[in-house]
Protein backbone atom coordinates (compact mmCIF):
# COMPACT_ATOMS: atom_id res chain seq x y z
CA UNK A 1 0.50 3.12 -26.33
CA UNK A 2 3.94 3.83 -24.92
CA UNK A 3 3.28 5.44 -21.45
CA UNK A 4 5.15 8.04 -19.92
CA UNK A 5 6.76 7.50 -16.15
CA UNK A 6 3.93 9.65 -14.20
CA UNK A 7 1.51 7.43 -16.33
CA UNK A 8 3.39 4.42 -14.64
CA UNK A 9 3.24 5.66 -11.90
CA UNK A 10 -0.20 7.11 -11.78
CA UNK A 11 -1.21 3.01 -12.68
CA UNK A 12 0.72 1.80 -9.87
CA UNK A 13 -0.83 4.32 -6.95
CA UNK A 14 -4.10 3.13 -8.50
CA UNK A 15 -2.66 -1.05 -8.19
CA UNK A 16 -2.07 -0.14 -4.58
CA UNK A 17 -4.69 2.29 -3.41
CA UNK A 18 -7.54 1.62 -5.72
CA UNK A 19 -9.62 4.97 -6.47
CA UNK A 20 -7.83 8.35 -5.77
CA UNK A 21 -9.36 11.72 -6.02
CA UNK A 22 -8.09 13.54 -8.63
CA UNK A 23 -7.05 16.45 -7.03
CA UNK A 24 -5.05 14.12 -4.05
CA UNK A 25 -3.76 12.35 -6.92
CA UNK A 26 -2.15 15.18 -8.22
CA UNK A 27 -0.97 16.60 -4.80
CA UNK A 28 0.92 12.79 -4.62
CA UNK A 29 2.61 13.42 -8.10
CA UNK A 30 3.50 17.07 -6.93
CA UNK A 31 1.92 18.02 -10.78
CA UNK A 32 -1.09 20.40 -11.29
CA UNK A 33 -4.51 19.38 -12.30
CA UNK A 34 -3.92 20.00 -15.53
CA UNK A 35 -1.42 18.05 -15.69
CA UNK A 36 -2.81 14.75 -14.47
CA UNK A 37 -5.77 15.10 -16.59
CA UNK A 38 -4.06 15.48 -19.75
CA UNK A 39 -1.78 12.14 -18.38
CA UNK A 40 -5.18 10.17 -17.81
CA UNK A 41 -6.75 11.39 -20.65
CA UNK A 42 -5.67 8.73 -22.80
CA UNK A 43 -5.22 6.15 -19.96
CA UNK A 44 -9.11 6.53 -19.96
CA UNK A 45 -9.45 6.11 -23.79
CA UNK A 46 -8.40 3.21 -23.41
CA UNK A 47 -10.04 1.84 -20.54
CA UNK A 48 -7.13 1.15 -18.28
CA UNK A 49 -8.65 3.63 -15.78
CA UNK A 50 -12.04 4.91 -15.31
CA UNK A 51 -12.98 8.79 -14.27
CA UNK A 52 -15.85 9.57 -12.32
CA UNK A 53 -17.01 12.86 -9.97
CA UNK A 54 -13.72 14.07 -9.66
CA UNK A 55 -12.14 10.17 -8.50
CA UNK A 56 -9.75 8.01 -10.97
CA UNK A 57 -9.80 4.34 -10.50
CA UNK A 58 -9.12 1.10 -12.35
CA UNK A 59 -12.20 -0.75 -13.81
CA UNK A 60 -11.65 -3.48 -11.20
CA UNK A 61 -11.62 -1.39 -8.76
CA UNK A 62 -14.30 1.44 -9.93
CA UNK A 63 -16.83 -1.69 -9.81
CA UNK A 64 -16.72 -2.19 -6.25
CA UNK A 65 -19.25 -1.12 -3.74
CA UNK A 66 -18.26 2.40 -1.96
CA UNK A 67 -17.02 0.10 1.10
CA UNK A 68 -14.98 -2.57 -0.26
CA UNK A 69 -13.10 0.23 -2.43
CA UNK A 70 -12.68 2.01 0.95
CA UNK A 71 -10.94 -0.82 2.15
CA UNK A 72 -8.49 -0.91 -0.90
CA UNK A 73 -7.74 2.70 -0.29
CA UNK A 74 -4.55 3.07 1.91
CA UNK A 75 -5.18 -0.54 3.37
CA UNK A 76 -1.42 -0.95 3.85
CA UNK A 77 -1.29 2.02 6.47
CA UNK A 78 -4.72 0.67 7.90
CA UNK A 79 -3.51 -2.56 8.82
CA UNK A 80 -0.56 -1.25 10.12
CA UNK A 81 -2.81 0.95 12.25
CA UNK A 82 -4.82 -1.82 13.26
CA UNK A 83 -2.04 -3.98 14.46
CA UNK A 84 -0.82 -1.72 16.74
CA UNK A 85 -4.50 -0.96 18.36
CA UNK A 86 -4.76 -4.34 18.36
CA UNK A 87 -1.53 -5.32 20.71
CA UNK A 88 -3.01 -2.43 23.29
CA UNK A 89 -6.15 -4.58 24.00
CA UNK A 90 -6.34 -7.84 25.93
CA UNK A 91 -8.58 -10.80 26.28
CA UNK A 92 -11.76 -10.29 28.09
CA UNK A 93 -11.58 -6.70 27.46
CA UNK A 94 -14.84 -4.30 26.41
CA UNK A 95 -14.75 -2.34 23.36
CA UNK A 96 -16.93 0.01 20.88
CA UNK A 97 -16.64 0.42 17.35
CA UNK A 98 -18.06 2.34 14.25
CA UNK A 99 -18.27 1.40 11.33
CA UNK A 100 -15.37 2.20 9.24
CA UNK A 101 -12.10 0.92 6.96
CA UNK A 102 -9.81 1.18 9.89
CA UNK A 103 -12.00 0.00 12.37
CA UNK A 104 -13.12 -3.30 9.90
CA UNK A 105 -9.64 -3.91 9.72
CA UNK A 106 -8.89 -3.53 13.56
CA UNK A 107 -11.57 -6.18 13.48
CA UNK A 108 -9.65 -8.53 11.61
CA UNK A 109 -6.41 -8.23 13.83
CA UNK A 110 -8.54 -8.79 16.92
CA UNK A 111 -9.31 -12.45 15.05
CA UNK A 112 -6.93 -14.11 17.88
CA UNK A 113 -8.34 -12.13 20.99
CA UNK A 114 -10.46 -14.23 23.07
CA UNK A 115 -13.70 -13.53 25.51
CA UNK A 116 -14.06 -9.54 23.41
CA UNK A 117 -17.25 -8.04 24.11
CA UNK A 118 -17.62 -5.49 21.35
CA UNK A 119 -20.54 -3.10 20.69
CA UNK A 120 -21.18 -1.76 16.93
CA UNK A 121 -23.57 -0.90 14.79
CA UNK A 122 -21.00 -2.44 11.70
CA UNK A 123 -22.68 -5.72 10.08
CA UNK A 124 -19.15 -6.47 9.13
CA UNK A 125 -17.25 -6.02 12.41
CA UNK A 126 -20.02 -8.01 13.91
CA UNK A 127 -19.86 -11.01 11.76
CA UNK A 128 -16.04 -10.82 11.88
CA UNK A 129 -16.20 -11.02 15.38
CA UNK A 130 -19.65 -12.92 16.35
CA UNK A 131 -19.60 -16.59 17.64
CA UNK A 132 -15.56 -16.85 16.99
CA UNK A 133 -13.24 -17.39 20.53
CA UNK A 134 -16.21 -16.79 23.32
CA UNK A 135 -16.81 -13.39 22.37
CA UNK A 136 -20.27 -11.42 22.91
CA UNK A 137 -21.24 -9.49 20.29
CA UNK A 138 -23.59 -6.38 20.10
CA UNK A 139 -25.22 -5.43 17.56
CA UNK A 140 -26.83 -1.85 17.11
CA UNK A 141 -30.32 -1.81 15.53
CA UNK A 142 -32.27 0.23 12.96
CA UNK A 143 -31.71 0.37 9.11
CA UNK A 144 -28.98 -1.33 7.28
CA UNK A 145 -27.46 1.08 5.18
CA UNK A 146 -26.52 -0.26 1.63
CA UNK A 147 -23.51 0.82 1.16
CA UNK A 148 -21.30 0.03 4.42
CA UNK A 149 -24.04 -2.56 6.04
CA UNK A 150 -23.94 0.27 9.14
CA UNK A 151 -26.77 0.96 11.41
CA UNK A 152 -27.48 4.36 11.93
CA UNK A 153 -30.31 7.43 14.03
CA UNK A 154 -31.61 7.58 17.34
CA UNK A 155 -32.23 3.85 17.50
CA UNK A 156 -28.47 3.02 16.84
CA UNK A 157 -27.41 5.67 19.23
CA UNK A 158 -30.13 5.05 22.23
CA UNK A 159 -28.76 1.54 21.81
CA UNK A 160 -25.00 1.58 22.24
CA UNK A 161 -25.84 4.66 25.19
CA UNK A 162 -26.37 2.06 27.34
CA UNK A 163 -23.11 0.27 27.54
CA UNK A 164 -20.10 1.42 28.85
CA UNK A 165 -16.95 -0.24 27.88
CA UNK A 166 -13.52 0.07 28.25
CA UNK A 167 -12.23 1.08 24.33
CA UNK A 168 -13.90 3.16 22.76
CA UNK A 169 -13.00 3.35 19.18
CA UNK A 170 -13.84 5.01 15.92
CA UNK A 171 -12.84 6.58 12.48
CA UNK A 172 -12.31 9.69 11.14
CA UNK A 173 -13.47 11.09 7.88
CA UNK A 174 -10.84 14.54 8.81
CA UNK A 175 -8.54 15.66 11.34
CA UNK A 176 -7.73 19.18 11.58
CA UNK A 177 -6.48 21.22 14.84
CA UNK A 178 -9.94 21.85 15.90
CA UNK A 179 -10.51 18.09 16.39
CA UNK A 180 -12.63 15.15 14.67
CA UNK A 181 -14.59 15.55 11.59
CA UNK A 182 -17.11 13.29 9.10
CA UNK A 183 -18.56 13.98 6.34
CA UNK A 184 -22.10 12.50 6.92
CA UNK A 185 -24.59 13.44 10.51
CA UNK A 186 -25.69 10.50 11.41
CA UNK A 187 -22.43 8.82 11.27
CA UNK A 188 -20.57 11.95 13.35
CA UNK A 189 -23.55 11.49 15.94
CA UNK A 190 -22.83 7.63 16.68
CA UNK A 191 -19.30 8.52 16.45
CA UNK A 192 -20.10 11.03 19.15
CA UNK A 193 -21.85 8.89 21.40
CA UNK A 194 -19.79 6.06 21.04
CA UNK A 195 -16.64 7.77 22.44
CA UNK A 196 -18.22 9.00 25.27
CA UNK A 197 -19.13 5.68 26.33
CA UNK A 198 -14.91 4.23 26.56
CA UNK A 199 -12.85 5.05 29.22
CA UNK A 200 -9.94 4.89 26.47
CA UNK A 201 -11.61 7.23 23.76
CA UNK A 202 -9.41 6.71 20.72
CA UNK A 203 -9.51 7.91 16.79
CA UNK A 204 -7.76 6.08 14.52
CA UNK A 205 -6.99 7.60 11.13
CA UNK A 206 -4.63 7.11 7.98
CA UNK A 207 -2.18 10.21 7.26
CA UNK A 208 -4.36 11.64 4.14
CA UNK A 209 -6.73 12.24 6.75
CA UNK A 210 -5.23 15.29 8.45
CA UNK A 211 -6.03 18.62 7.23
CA UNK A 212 -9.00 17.30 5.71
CA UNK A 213 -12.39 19.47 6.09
CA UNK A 214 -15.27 17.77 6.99
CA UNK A 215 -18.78 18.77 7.06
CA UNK A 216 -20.03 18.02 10.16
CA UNK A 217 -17.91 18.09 13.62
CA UNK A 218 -17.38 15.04 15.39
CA UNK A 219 -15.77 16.59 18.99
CA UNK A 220 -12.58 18.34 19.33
CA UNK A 221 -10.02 17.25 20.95
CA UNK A 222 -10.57 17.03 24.62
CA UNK A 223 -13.29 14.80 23.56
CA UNK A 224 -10.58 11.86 22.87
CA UNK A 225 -7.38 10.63 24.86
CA UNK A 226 -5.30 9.02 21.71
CA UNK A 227 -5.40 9.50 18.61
CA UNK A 228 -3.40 6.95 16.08
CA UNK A 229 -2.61 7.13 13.26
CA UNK A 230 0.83 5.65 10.23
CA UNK A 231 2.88 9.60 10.53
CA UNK A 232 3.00 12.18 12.38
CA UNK A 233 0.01 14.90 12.00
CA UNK A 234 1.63 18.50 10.70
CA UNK A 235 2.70 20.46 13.80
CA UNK A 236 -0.84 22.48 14.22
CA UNK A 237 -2.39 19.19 14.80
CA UNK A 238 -0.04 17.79 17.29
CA UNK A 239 0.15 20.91 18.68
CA UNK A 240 -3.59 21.26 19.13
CA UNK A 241 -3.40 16.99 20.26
CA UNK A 242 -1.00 17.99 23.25
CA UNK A 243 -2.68 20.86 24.62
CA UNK A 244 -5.84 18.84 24.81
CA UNK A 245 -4.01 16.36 27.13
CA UNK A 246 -4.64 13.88 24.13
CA UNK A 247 -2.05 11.19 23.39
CA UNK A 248 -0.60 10.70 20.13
CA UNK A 249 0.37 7.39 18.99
CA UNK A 250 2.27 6.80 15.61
CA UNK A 251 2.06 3.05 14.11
CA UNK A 252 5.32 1.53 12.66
CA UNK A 253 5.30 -1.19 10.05
């Protein structure tokens, strides 16, 4: 089959980002939804991407478990993200963190950091960080879930209530002017509790995240002091950041 350039290009985004909503996917190509389903229409025939509940992926990626293809998505801007938290915290400091892509990954650049003690309720942060450099390690209790390997309910969050720590840290599942948002309860109520345990109460969040609705409110925000993030947020959002007293920190590569 001789593909067409926005068929090239859709397989590229896909090489770089693994799965994309549909809909995002054809807000990136500036096309309409018809459009991009009638260009992976016979990209799925013949198996070079697979469709599913409204996502497109490639079969590599489309096997994955939800987290590790969360970690594909965007991971360039993530790292980049990351990086930059990363530099603001020293040795020996205290810090929180949910369980998330950006937050796994701020993980991995605090691999050189020495004498961390970091609270979580993230199986993955913790075995990134556990028994590596003199750091202590935290671990929030209750029931695994399978998907992200994330501890969640009252038992997670009676847990990390009783630490305070000096970074506080967590992900975003939307931004909007109003403030934080998630899609899921119980992981809006950790992320609730966990930033009111930091003296530095930071979000950090990719660029597709803004303007995204999510179901359940995390805070708004005079509930954080920084936000970061790989652009700037469209103006209602910084607009609503300043006025909070909320700083806004933009990661460069």
């Amino acid at each position: 089959m001789v593909q067409s350039k926005r068929q090239t290009d859709i397989l590229r985004l896909l090489e770089s980002e693994g799965a994309i909503g549909i809909a995002e996917l054809a807000a990136r190509l500036g096309v309409s939804l018809e459009t991009v389903r009638r260009d992976l229409k016979p990209l799925a025939g013949l198996g070079a991407v697979i469709k599913t509940h409204g996502e497109v992926g490639l079969p590599s990626s489309m096997g994955e478990a939800p987290f590790e293809k969360r970690m594909r998505e965007n991971s360039a801007a993530k790292k980049t993200i990351a990086a930059h938290v990363a530099a603001t915290i020293r040795d020996g400091d205290s810090i929180m963190l949910d369980t998330g892509t950006t937050t796994s990954f701020l993980a991995r650049a605090l691999i050189g950091h020495r004498r961390l003690t970091v609270v979580t309720n993230s199986s993955d942060i913790a075995r990134t960080l556990a028994t590596v450099n003199g750091n202590r390690v935290y671990m929030a209790g209750g029931e695994l879930r399978s998907d992200n390997g994330a501890a969640f309910g009252s038992t997670a969050i009676d847990f990390v209530s009783r630490f305070s720590v000096t970074h506080a840290i967590v992900s975003a599942g939307g931004i909007d002017k109003d403030g934080v948002m998630d899609f899921d309860l119980d992981e809006a109520d950790f992320a609730r509790m966990a930033l009111s345990r930091g003296q530095r109460r930071l979000v950090v969040c990719d660029h597709t995240k803004f303007g995204r609705q999510g179901l359940v409110r995390v805070c708004g925000f005079s509930g954080v002091t920084e936000l970061a993030t790989d652009y700037a947020p469209p103006y209602e959002i910084s607009a609503a950041l300043e006025a909070s007293g909320a700083a806004l920190t933009v990661a460069h590569k």
